[in-house]
N, C-alpha and C. Protein backbone atom coordinates (compact mmCIF):
# COMPACT_ATOMS: atom_id res chain seq x y z
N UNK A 1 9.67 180.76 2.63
CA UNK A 1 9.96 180.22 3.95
C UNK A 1 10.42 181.34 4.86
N UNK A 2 9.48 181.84 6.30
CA UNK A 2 10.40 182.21 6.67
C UNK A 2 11.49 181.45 7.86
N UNK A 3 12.59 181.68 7.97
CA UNK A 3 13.39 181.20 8.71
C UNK A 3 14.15 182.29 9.67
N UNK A 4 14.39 181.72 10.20
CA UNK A 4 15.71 182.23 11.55
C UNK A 4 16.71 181.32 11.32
N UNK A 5 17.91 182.32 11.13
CA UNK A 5 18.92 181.47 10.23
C UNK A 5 20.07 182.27 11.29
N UNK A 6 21.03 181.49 11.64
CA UNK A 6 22.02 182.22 12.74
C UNK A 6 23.43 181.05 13.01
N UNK A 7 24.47 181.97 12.49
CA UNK A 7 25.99 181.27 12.35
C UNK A 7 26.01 181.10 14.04
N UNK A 8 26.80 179.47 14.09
CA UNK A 8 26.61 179.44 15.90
C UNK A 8 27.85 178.80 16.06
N UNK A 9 28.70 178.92 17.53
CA UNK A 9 29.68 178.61 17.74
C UNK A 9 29.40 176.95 18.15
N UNK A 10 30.56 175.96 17.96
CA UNK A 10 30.14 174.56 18.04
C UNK A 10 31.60 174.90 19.00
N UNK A 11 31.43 173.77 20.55
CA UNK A 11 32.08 173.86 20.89
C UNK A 11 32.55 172.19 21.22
N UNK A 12 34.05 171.26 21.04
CA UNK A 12 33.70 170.13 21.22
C UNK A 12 34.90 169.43 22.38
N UNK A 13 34.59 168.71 23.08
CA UNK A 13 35.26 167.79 24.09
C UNK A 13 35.75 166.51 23.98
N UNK A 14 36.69 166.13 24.47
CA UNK A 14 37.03 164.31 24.60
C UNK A 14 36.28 163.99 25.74
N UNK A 15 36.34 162.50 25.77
CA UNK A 15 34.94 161.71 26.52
C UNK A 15 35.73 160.39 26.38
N UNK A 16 35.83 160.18 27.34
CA UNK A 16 35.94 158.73 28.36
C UNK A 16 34.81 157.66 27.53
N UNK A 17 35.36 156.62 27.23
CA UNK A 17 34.07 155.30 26.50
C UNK A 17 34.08 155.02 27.84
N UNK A 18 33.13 155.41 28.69
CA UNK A 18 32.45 154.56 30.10
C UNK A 18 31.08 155.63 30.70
N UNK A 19 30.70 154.49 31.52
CA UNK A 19 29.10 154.94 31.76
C UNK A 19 29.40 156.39 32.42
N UNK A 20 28.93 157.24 31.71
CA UNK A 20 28.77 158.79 32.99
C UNK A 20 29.97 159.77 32.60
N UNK A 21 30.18 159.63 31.66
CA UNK A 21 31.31 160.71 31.31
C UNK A 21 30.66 161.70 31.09
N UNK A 22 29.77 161.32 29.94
CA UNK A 22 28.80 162.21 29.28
C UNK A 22 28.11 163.29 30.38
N UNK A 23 27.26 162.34 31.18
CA UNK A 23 26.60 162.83 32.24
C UNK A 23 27.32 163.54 33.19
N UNK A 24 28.98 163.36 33.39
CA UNK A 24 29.57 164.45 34.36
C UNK A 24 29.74 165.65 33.68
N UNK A 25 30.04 165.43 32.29
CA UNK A 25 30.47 166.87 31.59
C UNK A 25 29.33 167.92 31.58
N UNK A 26 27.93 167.43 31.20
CA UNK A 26 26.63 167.89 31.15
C UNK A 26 26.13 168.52 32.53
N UNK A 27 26.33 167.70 33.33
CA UNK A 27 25.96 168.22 34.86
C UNK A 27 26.75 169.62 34.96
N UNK A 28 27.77 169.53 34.88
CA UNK A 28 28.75 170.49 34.97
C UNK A 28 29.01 171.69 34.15
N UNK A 29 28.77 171.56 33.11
CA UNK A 29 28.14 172.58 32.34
C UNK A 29 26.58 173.60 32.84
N UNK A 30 26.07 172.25 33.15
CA UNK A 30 24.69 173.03 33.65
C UNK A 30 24.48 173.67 34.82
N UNK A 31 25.31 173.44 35.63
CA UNK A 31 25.88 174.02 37.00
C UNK A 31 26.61 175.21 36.99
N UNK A 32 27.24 175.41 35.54
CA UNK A 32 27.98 176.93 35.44
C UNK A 32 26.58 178.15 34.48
N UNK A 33 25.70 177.13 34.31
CA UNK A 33 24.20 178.15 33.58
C UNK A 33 24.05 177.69 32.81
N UNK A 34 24.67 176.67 31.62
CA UNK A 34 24.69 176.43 30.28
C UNK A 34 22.80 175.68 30.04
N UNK A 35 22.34 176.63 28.73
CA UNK A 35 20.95 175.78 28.61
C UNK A 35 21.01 175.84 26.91
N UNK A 36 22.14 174.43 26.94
CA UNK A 36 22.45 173.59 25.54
C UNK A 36 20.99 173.51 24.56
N UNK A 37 21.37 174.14 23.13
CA UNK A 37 20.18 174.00 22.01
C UNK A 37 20.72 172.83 21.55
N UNK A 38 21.84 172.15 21.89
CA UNK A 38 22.30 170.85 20.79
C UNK A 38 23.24 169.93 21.06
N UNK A 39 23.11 169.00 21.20
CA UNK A 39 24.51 168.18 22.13
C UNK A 39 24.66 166.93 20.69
N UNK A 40 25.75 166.61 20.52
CA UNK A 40 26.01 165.56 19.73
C UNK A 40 27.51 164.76 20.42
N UNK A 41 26.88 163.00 20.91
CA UNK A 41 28.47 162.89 21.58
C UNK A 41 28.12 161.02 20.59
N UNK A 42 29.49 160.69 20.45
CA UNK A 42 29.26 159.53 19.55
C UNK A 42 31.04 158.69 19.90
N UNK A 43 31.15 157.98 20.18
CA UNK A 43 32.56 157.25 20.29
C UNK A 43 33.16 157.71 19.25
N UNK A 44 34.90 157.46 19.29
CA UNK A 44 35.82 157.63 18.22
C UNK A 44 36.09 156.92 17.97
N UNK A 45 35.96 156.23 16.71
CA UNK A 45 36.13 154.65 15.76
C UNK A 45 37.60 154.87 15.65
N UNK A 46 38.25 155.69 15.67
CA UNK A 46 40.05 155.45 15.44
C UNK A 46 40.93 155.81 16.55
N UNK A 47 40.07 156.13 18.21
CA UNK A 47 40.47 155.49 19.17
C UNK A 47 39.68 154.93 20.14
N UNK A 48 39.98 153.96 20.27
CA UNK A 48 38.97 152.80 20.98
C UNK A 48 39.01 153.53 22.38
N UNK A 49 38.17 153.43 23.17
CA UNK A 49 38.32 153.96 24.75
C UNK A 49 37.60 155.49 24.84
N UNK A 50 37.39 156.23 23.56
CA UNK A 50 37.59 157.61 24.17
C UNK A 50 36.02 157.66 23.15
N UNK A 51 35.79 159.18 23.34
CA UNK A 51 34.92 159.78 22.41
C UNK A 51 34.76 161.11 22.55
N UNK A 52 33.65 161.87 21.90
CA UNK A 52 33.75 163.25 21.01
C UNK A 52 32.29 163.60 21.64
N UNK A 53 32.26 164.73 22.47
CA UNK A 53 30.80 165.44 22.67
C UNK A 53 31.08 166.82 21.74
N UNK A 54 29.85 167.06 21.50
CA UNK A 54 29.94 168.61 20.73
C UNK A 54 28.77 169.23 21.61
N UNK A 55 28.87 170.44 21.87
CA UNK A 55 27.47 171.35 22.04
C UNK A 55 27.50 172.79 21.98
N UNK A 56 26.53 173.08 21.75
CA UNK A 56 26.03 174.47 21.13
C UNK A 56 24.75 175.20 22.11
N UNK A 57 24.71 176.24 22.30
CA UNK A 57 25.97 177.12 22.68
C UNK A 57 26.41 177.30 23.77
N UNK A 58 27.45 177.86 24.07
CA UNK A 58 27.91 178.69 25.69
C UNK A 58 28.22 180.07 25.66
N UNK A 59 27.06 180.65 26.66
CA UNK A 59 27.14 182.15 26.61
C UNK A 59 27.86 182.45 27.93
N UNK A 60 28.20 183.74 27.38
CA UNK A 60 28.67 184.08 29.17
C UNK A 60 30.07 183.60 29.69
N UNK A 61 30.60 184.09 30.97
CA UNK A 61 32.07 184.16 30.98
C UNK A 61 32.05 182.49 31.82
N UNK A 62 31.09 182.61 32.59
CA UNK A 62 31.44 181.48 33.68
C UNK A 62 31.04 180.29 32.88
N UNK A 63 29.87 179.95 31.79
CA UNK A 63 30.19 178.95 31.47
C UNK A 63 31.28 178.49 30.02
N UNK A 64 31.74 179.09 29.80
CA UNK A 64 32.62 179.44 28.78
C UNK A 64 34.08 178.97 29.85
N UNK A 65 34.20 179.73 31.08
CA UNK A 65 35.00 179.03 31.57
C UNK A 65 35.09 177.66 32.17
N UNK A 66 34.01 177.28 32.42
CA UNK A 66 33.05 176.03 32.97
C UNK A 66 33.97 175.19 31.74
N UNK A 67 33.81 174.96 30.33
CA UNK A 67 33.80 174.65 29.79
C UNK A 67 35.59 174.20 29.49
N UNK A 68 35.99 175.92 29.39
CA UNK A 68 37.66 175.03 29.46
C UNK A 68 38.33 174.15 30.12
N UNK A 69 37.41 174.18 31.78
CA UNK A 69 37.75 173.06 32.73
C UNK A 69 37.74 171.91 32.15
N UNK A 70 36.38 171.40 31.48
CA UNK A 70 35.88 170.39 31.23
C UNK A 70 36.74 169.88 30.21
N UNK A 71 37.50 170.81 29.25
CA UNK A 71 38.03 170.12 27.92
C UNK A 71 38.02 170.49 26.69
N UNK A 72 36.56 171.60 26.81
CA UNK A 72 36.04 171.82 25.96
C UNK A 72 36.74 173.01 25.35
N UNK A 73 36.59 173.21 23.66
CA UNK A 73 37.12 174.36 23.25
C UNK A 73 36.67 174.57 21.45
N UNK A 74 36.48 175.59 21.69
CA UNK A 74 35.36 176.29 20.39
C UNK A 74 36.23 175.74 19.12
N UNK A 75 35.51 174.90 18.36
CA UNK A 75 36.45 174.26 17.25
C UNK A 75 36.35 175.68 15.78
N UNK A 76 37.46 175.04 15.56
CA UNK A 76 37.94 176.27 14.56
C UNK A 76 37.51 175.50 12.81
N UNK A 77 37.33 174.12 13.18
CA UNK A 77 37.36 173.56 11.71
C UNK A 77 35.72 173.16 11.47
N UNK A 78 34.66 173.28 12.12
CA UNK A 78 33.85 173.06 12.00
C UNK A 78 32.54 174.48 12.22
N UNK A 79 32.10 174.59 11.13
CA UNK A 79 31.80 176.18 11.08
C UNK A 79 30.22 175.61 10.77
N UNK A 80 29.05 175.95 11.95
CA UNK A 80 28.01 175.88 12.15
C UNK A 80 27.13 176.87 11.68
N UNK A 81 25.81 176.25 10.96
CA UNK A 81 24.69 177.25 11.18
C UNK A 81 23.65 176.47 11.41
N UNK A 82 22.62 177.30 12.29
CA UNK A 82 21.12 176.73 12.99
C UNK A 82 20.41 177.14 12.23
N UNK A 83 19.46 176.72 11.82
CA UNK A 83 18.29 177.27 10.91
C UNK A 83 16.92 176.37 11.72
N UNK A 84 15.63 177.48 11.87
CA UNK A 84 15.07 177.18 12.62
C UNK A 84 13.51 177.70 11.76
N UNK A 85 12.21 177.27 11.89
CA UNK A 85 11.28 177.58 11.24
C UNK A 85 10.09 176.04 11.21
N UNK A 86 9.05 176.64 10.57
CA UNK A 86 8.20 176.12 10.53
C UNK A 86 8.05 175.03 9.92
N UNK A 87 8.11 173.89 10.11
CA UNK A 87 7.60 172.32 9.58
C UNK A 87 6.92 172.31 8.29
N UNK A 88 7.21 171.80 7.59
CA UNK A 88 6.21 171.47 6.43
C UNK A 88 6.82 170.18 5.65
N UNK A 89 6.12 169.94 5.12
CA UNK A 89 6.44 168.44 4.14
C UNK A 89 7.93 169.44 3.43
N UNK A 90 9.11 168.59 3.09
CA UNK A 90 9.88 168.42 1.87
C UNK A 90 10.97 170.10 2.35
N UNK A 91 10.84 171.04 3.56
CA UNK A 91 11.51 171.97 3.70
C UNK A 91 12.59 171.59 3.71
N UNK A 92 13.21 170.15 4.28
CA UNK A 92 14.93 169.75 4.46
C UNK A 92 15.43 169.72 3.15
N UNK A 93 14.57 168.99 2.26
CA UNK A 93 15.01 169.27 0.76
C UNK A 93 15.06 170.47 0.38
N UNK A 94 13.99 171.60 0.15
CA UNK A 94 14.30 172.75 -0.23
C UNK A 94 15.54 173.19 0.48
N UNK A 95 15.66 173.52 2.13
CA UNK A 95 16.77 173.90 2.06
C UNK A 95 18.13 173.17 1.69
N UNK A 96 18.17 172.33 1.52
CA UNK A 96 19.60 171.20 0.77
C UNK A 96 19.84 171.81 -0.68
N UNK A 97 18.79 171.95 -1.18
CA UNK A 97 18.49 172.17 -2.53
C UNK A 97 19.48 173.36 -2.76
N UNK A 98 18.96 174.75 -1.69
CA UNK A 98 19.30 176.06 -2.29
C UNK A 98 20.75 176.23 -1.54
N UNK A 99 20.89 175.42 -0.51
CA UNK A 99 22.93 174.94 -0.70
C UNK A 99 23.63 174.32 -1.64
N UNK A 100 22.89 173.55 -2.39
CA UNK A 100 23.74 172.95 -3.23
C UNK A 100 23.62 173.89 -4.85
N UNK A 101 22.76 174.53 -4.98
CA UNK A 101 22.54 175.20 -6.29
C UNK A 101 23.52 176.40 -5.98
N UNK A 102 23.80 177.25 -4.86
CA UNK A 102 24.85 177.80 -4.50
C UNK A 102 26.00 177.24 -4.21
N UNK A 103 26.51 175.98 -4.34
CA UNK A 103 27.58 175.51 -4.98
C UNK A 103 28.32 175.16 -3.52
N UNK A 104 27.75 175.48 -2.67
CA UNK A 104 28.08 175.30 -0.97
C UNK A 104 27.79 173.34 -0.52
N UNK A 105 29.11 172.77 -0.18
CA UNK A 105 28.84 171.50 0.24
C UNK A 105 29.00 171.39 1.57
N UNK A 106 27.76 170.70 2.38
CA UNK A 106 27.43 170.42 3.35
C UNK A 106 28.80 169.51 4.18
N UNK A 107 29.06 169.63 5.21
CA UNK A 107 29.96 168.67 6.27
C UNK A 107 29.31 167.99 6.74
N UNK A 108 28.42 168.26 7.38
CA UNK A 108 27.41 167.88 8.03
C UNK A 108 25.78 168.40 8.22
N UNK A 109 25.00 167.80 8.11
CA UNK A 109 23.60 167.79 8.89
C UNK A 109 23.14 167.19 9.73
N UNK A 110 22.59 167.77 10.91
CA UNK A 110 21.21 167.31 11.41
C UNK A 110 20.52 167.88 11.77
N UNK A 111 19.19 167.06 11.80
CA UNK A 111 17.80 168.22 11.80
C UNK A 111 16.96 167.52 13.59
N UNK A 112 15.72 167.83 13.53
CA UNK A 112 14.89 167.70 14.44
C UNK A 112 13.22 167.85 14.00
N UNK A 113 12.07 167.74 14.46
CA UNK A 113 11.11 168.15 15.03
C UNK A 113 10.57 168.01 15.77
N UNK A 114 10.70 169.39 16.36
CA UNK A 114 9.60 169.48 17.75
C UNK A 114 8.65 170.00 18.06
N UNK A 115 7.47 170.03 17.88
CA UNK A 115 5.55 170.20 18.00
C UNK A 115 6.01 170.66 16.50
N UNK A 116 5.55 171.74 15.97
CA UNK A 116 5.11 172.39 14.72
C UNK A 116 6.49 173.26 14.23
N UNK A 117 7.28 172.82 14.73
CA UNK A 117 9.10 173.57 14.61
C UNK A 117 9.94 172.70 13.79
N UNK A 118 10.69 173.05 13.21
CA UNK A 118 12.10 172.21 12.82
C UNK A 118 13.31 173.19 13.13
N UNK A 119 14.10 172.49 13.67
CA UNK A 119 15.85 173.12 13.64
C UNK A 119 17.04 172.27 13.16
N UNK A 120 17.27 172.57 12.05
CA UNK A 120 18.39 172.02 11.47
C UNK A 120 20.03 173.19 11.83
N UNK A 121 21.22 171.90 11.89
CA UNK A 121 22.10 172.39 12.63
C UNK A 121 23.19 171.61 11.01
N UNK A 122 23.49 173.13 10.21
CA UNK A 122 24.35 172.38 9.02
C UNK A 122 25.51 173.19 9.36
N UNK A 123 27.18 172.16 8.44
CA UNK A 123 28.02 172.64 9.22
C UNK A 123 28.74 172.46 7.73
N UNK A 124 29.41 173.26 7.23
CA UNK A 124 30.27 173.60 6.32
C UNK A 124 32.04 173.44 6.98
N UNK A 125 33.16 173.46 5.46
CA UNK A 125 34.22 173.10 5.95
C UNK A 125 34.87 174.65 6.12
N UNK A 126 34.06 176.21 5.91
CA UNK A 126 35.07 177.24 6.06
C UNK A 126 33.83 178.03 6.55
N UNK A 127 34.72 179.26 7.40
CA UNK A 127 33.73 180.01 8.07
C UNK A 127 32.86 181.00 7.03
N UNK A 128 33.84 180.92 5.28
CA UNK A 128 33.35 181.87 4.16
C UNK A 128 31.91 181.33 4.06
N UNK A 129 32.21 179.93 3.79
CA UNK A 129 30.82 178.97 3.26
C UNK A 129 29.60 179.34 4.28
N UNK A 130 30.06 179.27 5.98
CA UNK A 130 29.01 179.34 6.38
C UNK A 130 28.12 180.75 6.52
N UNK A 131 29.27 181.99 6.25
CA UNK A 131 28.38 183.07 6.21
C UNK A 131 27.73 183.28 4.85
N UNK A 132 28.45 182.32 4.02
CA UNK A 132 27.42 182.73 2.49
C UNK A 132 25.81 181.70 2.90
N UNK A 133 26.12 180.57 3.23
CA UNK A 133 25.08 179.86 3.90
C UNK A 133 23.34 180.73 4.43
N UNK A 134 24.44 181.48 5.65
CA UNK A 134 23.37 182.46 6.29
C UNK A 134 23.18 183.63 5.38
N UNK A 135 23.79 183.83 4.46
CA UNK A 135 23.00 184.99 3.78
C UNK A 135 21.77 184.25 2.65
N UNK A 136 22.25 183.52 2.06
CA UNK A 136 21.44 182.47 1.57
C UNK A 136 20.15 182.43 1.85
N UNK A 137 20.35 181.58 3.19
CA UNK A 137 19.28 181.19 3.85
C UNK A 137 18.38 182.36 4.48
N UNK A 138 19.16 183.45 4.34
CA UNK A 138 17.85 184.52 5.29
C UNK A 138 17.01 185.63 4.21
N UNK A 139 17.71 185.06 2.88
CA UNK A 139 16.96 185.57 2.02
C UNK A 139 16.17 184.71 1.14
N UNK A 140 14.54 185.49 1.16
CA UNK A 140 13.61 184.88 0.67
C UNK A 140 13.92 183.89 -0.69
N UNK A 141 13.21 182.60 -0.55
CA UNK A 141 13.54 182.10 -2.06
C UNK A 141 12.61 182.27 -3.36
């Protein structure tokens, strides 16, 4: 397989449960330059009213500062990697596979496809795991 495999900063926000929160934070981000590879926003089941956006990445000073306005701030407990490459039947398994035979447990996944691409966005509980992850992953299997 080859892949493009790259440790990425996850950065995450609180969010208002009402129409357009989402959409003010996003606007506003995108107004300081931000051109988001990944947004994940989902209510908080253990407080009613509010919720959780995540996105990946913010380069640069202004939207980085854009961002502290908003709320946002580079989480320290959730340690990301993007892995990006070519589509084929059963690759989400192979790569699951050669995390778990390296003894590395997943926090999280999610994947995508888009035309003839996949990008999966896996997130380990220490920043050790995720650079063993990317060495892992950028070497041939």
């Amino acid at each position: 397989m080859n892949l493009i495999v790259e440790a990425e900063t996850v950065w995450a926000a609180g969010l208002e449960d009402r129409p357009g929160a989402l959409a003010g934070k996003l606007a506003e981000l995108s107004e300081a330059g931000a051109d988001l590879d990944f947004i994940i926003a989902r209510r908080a089941a253990d407080r009613p009213g509010t919720g959780v956006v995540f996105v990946t990445p913010l380069r640069g000073d202004r939207e980085v500062e854009a961002a502290g306005e908003l709320g946002f701030s580079a989480t320290n407990r959730l340690h990301s990697v993007r892995v990006e490459g070519r589509n084929e039947p059963g690759v989400a398994a192979r790569i699951t596979q050669r995390i778990a035979q390296a003894g590395l447990n997943l926090r999280g996944f999610s994947g995508a496809i888009i035309g003839t691409q996949f990008v999966l966005h896996l997130a380990f509980d220490s920043d050790e795991d995720s650079r063993r992850a990317v060495t892992l992953l950028q070497t041939p299997a």
